[in-house]
N, C-alpha and C. Protein backbone atom coordinates (compact mmCIF):
# COMPACT_ATOMS: atom_id res chain seq x y z
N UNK A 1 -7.66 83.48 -73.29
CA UNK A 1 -8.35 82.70 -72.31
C UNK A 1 -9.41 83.53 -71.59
N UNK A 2 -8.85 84.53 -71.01
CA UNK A 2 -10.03 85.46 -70.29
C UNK A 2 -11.09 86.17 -71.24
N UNK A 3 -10.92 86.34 -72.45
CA UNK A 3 -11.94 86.92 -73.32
C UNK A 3 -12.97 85.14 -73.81
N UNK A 4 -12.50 84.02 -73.65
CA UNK A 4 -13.22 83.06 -73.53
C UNK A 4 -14.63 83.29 -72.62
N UNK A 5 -13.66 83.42 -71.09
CA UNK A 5 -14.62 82.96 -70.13
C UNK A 5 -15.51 84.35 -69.98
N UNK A 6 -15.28 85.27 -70.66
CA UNK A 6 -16.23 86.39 -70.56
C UNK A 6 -17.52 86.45 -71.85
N UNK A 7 -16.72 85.43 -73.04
CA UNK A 7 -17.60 85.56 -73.69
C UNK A 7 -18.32 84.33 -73.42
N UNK A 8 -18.01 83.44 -72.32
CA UNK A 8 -19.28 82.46 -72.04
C UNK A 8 -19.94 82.84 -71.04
N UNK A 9 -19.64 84.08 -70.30
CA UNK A 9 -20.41 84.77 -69.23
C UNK A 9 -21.17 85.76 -69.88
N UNK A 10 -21.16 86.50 -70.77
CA UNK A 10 -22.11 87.31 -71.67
C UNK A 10 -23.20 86.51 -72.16
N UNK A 11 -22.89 85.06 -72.61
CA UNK A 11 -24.02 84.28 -73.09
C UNK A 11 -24.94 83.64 -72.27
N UNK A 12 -24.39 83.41 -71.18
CA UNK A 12 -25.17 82.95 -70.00
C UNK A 12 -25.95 83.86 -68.97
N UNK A 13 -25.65 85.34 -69.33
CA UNK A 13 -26.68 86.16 -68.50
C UNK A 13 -27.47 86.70 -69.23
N UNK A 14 -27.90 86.99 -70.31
CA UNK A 14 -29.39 87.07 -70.41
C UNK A 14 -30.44 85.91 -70.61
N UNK A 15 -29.98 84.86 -70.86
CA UNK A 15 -30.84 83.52 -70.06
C UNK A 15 -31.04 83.83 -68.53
N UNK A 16 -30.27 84.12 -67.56
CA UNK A 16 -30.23 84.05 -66.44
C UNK A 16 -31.40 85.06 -65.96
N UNK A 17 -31.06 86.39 -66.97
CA UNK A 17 -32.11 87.39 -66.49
C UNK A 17 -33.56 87.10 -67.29
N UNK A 18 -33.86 86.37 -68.29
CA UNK A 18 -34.80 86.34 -68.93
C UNK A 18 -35.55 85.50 -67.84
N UNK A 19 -35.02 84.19 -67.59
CA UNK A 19 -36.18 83.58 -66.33
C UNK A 19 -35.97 84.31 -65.06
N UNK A 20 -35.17 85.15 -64.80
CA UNK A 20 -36.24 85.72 -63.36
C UNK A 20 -36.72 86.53 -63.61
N UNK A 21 -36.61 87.65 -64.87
CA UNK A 21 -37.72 88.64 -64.71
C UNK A 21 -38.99 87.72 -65.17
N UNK A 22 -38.90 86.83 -66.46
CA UNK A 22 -39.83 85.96 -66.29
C UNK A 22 -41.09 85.26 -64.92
N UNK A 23 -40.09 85.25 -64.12
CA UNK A 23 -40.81 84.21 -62.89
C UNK A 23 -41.37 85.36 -61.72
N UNK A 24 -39.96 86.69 -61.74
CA UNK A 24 -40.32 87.13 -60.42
C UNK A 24 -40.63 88.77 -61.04
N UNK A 25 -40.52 89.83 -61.86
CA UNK A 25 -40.69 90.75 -61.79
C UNK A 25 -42.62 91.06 -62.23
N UNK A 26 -43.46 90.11 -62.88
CA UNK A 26 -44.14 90.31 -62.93
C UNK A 26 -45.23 90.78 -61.09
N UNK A 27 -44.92 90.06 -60.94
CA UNK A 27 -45.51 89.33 -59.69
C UNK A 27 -45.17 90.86 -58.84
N UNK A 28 -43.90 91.54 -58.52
CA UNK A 28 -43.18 92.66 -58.36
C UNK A 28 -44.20 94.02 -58.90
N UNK A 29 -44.28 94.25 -60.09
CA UNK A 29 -44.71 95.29 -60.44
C UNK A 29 -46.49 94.68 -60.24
N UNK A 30 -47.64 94.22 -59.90
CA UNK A 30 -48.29 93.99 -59.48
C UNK A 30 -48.63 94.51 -58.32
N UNK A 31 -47.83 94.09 -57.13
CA UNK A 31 -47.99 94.23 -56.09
C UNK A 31 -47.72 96.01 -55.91
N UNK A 32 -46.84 96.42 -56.67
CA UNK A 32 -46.23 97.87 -56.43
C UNK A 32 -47.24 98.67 -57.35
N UNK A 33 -48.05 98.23 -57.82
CA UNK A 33 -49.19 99.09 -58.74
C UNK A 33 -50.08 98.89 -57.56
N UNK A 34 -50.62 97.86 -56.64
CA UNK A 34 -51.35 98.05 -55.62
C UNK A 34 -51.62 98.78 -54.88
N UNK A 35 -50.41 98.54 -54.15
CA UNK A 35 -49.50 99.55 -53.07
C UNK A 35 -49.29 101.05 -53.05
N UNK A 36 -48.50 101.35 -54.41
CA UNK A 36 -48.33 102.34 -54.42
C UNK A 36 -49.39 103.86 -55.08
N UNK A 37 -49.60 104.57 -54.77
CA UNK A 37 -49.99 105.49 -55.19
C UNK A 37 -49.02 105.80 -56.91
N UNK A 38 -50.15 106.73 -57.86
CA UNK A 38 -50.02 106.74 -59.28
C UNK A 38 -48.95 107.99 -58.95
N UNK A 39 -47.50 108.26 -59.67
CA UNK A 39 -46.58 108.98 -60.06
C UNK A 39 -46.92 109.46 -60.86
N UNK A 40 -47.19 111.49 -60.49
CA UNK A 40 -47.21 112.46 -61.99
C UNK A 40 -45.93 112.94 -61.74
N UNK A 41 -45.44 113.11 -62.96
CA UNK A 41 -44.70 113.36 -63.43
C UNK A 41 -44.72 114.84 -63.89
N UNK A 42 -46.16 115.66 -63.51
CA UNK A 42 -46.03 116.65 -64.14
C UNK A 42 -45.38 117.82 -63.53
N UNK A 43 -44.70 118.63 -63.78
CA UNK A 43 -44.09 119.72 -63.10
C UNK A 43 -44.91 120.98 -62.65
N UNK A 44 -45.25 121.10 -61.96
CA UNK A 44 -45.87 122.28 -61.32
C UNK A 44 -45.43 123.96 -61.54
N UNK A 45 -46.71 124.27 -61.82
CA UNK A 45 -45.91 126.09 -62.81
C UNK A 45 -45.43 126.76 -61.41
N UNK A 46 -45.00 127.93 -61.54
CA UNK A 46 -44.54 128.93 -61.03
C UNK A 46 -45.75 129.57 -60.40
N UNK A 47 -47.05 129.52 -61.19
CA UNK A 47 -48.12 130.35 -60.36
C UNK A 47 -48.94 129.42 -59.45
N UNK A 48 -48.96 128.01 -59.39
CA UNK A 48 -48.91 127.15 -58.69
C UNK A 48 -48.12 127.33 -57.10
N UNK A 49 -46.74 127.39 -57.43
CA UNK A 49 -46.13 127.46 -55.84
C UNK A 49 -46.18 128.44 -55.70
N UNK A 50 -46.56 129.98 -56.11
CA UNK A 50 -46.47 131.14 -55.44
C UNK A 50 -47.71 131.21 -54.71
N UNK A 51 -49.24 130.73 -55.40
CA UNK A 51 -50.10 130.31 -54.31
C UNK A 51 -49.93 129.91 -53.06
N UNK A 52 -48.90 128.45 -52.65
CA UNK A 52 -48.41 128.24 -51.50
C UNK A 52 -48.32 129.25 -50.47
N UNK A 53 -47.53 130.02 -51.08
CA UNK A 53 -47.04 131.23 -50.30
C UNK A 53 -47.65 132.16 -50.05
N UNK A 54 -48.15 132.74 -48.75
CA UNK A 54 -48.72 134.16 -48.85
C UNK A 54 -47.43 135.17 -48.91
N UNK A 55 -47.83 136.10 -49.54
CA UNK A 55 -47.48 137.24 -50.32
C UNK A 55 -45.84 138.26 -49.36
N UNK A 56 -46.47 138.40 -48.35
CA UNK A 56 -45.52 138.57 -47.17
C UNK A 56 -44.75 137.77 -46.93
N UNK A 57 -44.44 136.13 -47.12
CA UNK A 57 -43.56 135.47 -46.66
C UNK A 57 -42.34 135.41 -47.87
N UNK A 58 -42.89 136.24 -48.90
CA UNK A 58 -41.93 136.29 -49.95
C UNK A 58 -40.92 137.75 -49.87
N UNK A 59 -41.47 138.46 -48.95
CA UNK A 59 -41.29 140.08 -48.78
C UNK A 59 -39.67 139.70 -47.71
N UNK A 60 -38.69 139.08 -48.18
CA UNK A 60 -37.82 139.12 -47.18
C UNK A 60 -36.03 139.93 -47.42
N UNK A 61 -35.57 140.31 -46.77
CA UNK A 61 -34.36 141.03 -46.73
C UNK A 61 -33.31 140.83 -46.73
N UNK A 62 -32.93 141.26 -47.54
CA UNK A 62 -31.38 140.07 -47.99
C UNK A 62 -30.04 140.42 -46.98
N UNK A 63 -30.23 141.20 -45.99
CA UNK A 63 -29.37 141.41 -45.47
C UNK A 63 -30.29 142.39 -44.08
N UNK A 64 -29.01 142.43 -42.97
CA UNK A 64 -29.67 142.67 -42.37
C UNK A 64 -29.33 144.32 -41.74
N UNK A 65 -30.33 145.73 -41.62
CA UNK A 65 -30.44 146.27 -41.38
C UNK A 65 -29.37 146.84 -40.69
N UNK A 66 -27.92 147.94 -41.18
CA UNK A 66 -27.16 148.65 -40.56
C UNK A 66 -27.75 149.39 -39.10
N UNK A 67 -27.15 149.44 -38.01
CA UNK A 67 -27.35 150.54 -37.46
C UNK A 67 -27.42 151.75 -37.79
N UNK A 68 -26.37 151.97 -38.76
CA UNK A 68 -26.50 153.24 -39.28
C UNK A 68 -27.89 153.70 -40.55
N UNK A 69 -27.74 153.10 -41.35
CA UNK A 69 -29.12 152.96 -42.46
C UNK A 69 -30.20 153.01 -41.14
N UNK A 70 -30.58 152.28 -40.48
CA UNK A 70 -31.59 152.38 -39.04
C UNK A 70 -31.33 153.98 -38.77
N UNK A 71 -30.49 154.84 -38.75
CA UNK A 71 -30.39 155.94 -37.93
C UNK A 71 -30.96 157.02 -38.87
N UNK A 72 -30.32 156.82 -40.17
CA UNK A 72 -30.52 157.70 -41.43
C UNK A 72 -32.39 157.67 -41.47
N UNK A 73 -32.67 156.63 -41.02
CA UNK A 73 -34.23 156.56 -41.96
C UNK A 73 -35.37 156.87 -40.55
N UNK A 74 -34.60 156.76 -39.60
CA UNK A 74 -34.78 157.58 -38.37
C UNK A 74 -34.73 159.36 -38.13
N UNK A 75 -33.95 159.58 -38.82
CA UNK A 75 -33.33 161.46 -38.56
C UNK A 75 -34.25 162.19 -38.70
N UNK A 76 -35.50 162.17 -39.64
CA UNK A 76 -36.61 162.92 -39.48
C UNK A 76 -37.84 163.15 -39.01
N UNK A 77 -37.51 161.80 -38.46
CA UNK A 77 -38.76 161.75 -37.15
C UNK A 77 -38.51 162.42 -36.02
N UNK A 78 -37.60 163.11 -35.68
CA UNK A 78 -37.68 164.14 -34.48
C UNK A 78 -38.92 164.51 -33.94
N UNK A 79 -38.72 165.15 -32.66
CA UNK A 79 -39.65 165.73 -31.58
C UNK A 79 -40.48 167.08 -32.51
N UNK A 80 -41.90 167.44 -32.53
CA UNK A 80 -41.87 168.64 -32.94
C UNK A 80 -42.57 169.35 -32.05
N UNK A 81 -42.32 170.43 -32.28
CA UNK A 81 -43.05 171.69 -31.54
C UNK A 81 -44.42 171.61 -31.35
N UNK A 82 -45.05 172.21 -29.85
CA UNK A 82 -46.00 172.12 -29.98
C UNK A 82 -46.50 173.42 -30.17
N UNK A 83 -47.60 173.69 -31.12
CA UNK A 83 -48.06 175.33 -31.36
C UNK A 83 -49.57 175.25 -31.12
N UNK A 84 -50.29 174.44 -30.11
CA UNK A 84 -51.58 174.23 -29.64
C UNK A 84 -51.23 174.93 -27.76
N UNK A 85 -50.50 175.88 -27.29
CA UNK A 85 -50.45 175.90 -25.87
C UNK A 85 -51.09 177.31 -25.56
N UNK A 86 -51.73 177.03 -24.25
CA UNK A 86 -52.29 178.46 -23.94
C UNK A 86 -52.74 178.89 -22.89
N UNK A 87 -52.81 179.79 -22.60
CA UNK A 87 -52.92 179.98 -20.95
C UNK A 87 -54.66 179.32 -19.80
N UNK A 88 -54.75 178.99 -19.26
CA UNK A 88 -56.38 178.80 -18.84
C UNK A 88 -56.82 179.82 -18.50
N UNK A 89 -58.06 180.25 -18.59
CA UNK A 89 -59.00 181.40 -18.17
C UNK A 89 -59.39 181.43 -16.80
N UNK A 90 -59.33 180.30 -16.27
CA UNK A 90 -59.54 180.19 -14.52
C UNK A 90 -58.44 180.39 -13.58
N UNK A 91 -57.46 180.06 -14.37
CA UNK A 91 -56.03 180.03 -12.97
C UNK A 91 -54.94 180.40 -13.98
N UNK A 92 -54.84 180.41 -15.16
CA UNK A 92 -53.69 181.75 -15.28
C UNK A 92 -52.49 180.36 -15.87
N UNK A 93 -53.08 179.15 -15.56
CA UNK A 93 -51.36 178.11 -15.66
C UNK A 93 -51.63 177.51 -17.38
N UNK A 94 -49.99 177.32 -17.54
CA UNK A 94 -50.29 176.87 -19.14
C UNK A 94 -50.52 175.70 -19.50
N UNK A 95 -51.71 175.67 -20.25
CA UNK A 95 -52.17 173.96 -20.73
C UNK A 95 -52.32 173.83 -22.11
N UNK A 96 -53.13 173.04 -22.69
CA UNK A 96 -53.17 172.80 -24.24
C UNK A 96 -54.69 173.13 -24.78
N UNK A 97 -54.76 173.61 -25.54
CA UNK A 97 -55.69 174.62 -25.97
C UNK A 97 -57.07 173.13 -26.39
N UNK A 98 -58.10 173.55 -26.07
CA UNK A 98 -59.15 172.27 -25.79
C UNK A 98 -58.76 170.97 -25.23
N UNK A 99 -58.53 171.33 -23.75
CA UNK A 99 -58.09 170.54 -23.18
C UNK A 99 -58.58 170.64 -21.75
N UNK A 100 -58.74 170.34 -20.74
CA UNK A 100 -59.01 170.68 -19.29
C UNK A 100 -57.74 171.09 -18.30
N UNK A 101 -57.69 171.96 -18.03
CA UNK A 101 -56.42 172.73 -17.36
C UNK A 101 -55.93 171.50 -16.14
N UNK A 102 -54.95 170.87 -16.34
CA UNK A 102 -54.84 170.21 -14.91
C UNK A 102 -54.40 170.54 -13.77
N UNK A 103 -54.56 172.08 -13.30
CA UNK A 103 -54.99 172.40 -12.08
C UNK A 103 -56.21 172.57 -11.52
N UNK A 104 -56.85 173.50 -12.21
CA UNK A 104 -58.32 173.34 -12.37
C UNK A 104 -58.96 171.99 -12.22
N UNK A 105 -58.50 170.81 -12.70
CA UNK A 105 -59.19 169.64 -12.66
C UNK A 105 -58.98 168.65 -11.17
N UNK A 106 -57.16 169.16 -11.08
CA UNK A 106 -57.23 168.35 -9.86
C UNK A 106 -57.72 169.38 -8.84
N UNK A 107 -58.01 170.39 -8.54
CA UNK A 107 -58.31 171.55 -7.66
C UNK A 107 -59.97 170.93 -7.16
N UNK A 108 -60.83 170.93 -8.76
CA UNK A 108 -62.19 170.40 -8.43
C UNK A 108 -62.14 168.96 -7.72
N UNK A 109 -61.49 168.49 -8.56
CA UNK A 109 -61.78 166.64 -7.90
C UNK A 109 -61.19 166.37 -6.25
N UNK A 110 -60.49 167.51 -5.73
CA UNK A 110 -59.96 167.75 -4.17
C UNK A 110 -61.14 168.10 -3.49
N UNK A 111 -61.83 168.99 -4.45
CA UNK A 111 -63.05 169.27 -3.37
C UNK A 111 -64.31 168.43 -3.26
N UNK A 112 -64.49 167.89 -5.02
CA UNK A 112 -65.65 166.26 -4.92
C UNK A 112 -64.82 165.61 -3.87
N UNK A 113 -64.01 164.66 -3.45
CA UNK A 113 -63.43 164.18 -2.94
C UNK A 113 -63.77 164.67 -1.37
N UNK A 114 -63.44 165.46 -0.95
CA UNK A 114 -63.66 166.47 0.38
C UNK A 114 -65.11 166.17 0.66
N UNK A 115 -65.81 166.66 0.22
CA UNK A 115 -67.18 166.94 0.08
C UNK A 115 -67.87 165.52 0.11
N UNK A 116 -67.61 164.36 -0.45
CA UNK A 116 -67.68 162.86 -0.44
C UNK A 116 -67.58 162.41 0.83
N UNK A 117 -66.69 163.04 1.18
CA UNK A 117 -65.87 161.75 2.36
C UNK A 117 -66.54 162.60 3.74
N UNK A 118 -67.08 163.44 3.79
CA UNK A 118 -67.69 164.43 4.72
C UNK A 118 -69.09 163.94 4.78
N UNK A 119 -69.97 163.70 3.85
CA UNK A 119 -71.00 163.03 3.21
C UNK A 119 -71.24 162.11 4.12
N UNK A 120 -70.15 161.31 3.64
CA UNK A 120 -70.28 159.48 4.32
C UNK A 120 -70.00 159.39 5.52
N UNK A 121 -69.10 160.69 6.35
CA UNK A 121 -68.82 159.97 7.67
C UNK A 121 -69.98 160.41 8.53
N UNK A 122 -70.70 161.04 8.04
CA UNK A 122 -72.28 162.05 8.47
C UNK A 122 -73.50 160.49 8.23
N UNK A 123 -73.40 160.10 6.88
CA UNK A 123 -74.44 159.10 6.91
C UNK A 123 -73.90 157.85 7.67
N UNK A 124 -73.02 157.51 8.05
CA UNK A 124 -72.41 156.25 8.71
C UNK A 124 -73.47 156.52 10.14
N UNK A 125 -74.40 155.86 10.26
CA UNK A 125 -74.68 155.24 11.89
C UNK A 125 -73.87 154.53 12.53
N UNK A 126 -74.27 155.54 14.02
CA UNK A 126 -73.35 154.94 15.64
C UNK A 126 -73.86 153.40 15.68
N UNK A 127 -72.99 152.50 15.76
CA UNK A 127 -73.53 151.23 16.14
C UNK A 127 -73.54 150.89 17.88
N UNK A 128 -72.00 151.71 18.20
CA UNK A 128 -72.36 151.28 19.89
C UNK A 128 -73.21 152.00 20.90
């Protein structure tokens, strides 16, 4: 009995589907060829999306930086000696060899300074 009513339901649906794609899918793919923009299908190479990318944003680290690995790649950058030092010829104190002694410098600029301000209180006119 049930293989009956299935084999009169097998015979009755592709009639069923023949008139509506008949009536309604034309009408369907019409409107969606309008509408829609054309689908490629083509796959895009590898030298294609690496363009996307600038070059650096591909440069990334798969993990993230030990403190210690940080310390190791650090250890030889130490402080070094300086072998440019030497005494000044004017005052005897130690500075860096082509350099302006900074006693000597602040010593002069005490006395521009002095000498300035002595200047101006001389040109200032009495107003009262």
């Amino acid at each position: 009995m049930a293989s009956l009513a299935l084999h009169r339901t097998q015979s009755l649906l592709p009639s069923i589907r023949r008139s509506l794609f008949a009536t309604w899918l034309p009408r369907v793919i019409v409107a969606a060829s309008l509408t829609l923009p054309r689908a490629t299908w083509s796959i895009p190479s590898l030298q294609s999306l690496l363009d996307l990318f600038p070059p650096f944003l591909l440069a990334v680290p798969k993990s993230k930086t030990s403190h210690s690995r940080k310390a190791m790649r650090s250890a030889n950058k130490g402080l070094k000696d300086k072998r440019n030092i030497t005494n000044c010829a004017g005052c005897g104190a130690v500075k860096l060899a082509h350099h302006i002694c900074p006693n000597c410098y602040s010593a002069v600029t005490r006395q521009w300074k002095a000498k300035n301000k002595a200047s101006d209180e001389s040109e200032i006119p009495d107003l009262s």
